[in-house]
Every structure is written in structure tokens, then in C-alpha cells.
C-alpha atoms as a PDB file:
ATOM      1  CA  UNK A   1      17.194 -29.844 -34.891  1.00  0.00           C
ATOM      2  CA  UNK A   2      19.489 -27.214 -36.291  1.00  0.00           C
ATOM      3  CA  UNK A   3      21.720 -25.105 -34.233  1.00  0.00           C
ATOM      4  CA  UNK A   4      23.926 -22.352 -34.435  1.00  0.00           C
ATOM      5  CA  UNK A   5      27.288 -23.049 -36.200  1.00  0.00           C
ATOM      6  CA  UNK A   6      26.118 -26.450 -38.156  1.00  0.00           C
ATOM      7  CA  UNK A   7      27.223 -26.191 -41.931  1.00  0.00           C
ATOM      8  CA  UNK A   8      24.377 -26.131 -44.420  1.00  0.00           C
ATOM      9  CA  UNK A   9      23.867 -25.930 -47.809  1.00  0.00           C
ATOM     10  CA  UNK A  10      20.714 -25.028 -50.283  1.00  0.00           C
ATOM     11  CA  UNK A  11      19.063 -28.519 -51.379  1.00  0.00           C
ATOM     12  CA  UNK A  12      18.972 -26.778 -54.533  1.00  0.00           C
ATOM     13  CA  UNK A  13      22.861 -26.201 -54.615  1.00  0.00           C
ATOM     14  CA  UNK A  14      25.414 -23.629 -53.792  1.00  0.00           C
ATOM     15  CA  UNK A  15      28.019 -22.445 -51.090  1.00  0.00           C
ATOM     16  CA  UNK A  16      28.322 -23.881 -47.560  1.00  0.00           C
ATOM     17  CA  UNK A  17      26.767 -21.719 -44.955  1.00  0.00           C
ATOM     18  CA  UNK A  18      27.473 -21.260 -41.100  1.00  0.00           C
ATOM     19  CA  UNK A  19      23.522 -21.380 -39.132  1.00  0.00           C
ATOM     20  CA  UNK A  20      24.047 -18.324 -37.088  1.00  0.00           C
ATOM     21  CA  UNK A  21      20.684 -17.793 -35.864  1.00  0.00           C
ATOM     22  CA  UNK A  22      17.733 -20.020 -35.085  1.00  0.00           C
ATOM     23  CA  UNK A  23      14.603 -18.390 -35.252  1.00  0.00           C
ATOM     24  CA  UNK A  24      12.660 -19.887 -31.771  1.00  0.00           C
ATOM     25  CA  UNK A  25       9.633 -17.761 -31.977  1.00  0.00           C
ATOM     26  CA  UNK A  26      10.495 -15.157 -29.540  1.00  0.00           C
ATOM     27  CA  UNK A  27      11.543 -11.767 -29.624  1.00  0.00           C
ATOM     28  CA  UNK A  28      11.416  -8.948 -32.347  1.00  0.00           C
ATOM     29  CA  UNK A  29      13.875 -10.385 -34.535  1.00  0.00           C
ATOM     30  CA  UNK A  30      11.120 -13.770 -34.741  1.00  0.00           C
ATOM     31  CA  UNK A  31       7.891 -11.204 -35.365  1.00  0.00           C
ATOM     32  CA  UNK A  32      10.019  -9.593 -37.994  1.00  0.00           C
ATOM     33  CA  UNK A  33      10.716 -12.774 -39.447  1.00  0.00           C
ATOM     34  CA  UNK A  34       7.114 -13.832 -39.487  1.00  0.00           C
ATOM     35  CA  UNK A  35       6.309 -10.935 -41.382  1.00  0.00           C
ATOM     36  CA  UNK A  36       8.114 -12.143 -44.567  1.00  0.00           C
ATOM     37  CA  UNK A  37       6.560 -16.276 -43.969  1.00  0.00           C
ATOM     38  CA  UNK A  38       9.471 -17.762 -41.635  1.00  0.00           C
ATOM     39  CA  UNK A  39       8.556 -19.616 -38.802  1.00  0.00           C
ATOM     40  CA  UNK A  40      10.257 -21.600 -35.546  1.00  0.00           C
ATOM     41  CA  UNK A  41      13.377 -23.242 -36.365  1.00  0.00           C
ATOM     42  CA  UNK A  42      13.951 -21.307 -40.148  1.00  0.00           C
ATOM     43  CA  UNK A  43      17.292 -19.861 -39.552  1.00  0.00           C
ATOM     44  CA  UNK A  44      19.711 -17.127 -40.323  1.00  0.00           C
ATOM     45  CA  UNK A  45      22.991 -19.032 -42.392  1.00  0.00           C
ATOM     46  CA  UNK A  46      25.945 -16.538 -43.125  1.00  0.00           C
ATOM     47  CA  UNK A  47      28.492 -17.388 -45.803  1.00  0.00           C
ATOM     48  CA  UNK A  48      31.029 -15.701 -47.939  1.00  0.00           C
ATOM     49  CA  UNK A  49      31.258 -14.588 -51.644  1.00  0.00           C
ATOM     50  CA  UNK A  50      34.231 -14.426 -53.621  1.00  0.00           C
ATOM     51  CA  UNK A  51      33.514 -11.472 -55.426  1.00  0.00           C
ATOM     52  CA  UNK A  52      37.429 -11.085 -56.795  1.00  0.00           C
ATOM     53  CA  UNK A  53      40.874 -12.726 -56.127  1.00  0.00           C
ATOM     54  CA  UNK A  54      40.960  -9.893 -53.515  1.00  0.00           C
ATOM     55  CA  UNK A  55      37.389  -9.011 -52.228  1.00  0.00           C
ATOM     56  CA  UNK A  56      35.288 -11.380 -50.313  1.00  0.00           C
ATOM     57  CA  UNK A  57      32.163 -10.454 -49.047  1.00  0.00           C
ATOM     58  CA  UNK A  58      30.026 -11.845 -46.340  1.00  0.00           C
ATOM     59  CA  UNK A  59      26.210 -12.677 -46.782  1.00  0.00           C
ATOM     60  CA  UNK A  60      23.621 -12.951 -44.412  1.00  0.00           C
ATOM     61  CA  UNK A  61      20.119 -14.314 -45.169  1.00  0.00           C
ATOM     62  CA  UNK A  62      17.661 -16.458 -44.030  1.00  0.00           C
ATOM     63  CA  UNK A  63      16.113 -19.531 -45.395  1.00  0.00           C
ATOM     64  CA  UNK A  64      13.325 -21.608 -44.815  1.00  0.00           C
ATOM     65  CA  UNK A  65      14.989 -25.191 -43.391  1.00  0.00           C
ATOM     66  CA  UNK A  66      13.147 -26.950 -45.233  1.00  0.00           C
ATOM     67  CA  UNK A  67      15.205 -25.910 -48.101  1.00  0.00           C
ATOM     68  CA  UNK A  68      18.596 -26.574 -46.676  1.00  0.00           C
ATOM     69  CA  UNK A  69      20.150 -29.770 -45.593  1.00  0.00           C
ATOM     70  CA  UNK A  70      23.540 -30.926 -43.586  1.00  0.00           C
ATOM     71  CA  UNK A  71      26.673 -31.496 -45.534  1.00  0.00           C
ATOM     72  CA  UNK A  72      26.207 -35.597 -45.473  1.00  0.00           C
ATOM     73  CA  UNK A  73      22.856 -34.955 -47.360  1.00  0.00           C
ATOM     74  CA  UNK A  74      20.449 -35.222 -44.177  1.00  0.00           C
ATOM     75  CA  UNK A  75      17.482 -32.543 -44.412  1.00  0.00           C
ATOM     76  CA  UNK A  76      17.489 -29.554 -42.072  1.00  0.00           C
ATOM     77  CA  UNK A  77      13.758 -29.335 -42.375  1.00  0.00           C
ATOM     78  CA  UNK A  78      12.061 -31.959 -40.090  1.00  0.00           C
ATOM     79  CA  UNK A  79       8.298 -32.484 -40.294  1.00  0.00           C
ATOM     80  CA  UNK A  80       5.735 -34.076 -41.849  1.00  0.00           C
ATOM     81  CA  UNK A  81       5.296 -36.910 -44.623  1.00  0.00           C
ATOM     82  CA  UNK A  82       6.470 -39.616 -42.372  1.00  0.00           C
ATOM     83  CA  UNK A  83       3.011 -41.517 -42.965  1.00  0.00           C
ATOM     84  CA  UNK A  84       3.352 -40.965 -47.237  1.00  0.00           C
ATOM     85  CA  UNK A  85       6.535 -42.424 -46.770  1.00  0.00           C
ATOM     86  CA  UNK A  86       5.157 -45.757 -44.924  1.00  0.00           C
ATOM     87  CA  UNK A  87       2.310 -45.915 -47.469  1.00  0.00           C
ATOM     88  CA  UNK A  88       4.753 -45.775 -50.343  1.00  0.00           C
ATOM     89  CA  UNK A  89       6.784 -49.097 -48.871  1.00  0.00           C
ATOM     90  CA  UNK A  90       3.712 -51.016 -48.272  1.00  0.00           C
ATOM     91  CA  UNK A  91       2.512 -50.936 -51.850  1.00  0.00           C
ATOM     92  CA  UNK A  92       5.459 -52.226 -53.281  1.00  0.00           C
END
């Protein structure tokens, strides 16, 4: 499971991003959350943009995990298709 300060990245590409925040399903920051479709164990990733040689800017956002994974490669986003997976190695 994901926890604060792991390194992540978008599956899809882009910077490397510090987890901040794990959403747990408690508190107002987690109803807020749930409001916009994120759920237990999305999380909050901070990173920084280079914006010139001499401005860097820090973003905040958060992102469902199942669209992030660790630096080696491993998906963030645990859960489900475990028993596709199994059907797809017996066939073959």
C-alpha cells in the first residue's frame, strides 16, 4: 500500500512525485475528495515544475492510484483482476 513520501510517477508518463497524503476515508479532507470520484488509498503526490532556469514551482494534486505506479514499474493501484490474470495463463 502507498504511503506518504514513496516516489511515484503517472503510468502514462511524466515527473516524479512525492505521495504526501493518503486519502484513508476519514475526515473532511476524504468527503471532499469523494466529491470529485477519489476513494481510500487515492492520494495527494506533490512535485515541482521547472517553469524557467530561475522559477520552479510546486504542484499539488491528486490522482487516482490506479494511475500511478513506483519508480521500478510496480503499480500503486492494488485490486482486482487477479482471477483474469490466472484465466489468461491457463489457456495458453
Amino acid at each position: 500500500m502507498a504511503q506518504a513520501g514513496d516516489v511515484v510517477l503517472l503510468k502514462s508518463g511524466g515527473p516524479e512525485m512525492v505521495i504526501i497524503y493518503v486519502l484513508s476515508g476519514d475526515g473532511s479532507r476524504e468527503k471532499a475528495a469523494a466529491l470529485k470520484g477519489f476513494e481510500e488509498g487515492d492520494v495527494v503526490c506533490e512535485w515541482q515544475h521547472i517553469i524557467a532556469e530561475d522559477k520552479i514551482k510546486t504542484m499539488k494534486e491528486t490522482f487516482k492510484a490506479a494511475t500511478l505506479m513506483t519508480v521500478d514499474g510496480t503499480p500503486l493501484g492494488g485490486g482486482g483482476g487477479g482471477g483474469g490474470d490466472d484465466d489468461d495463463d491457463d489457456d495458453w
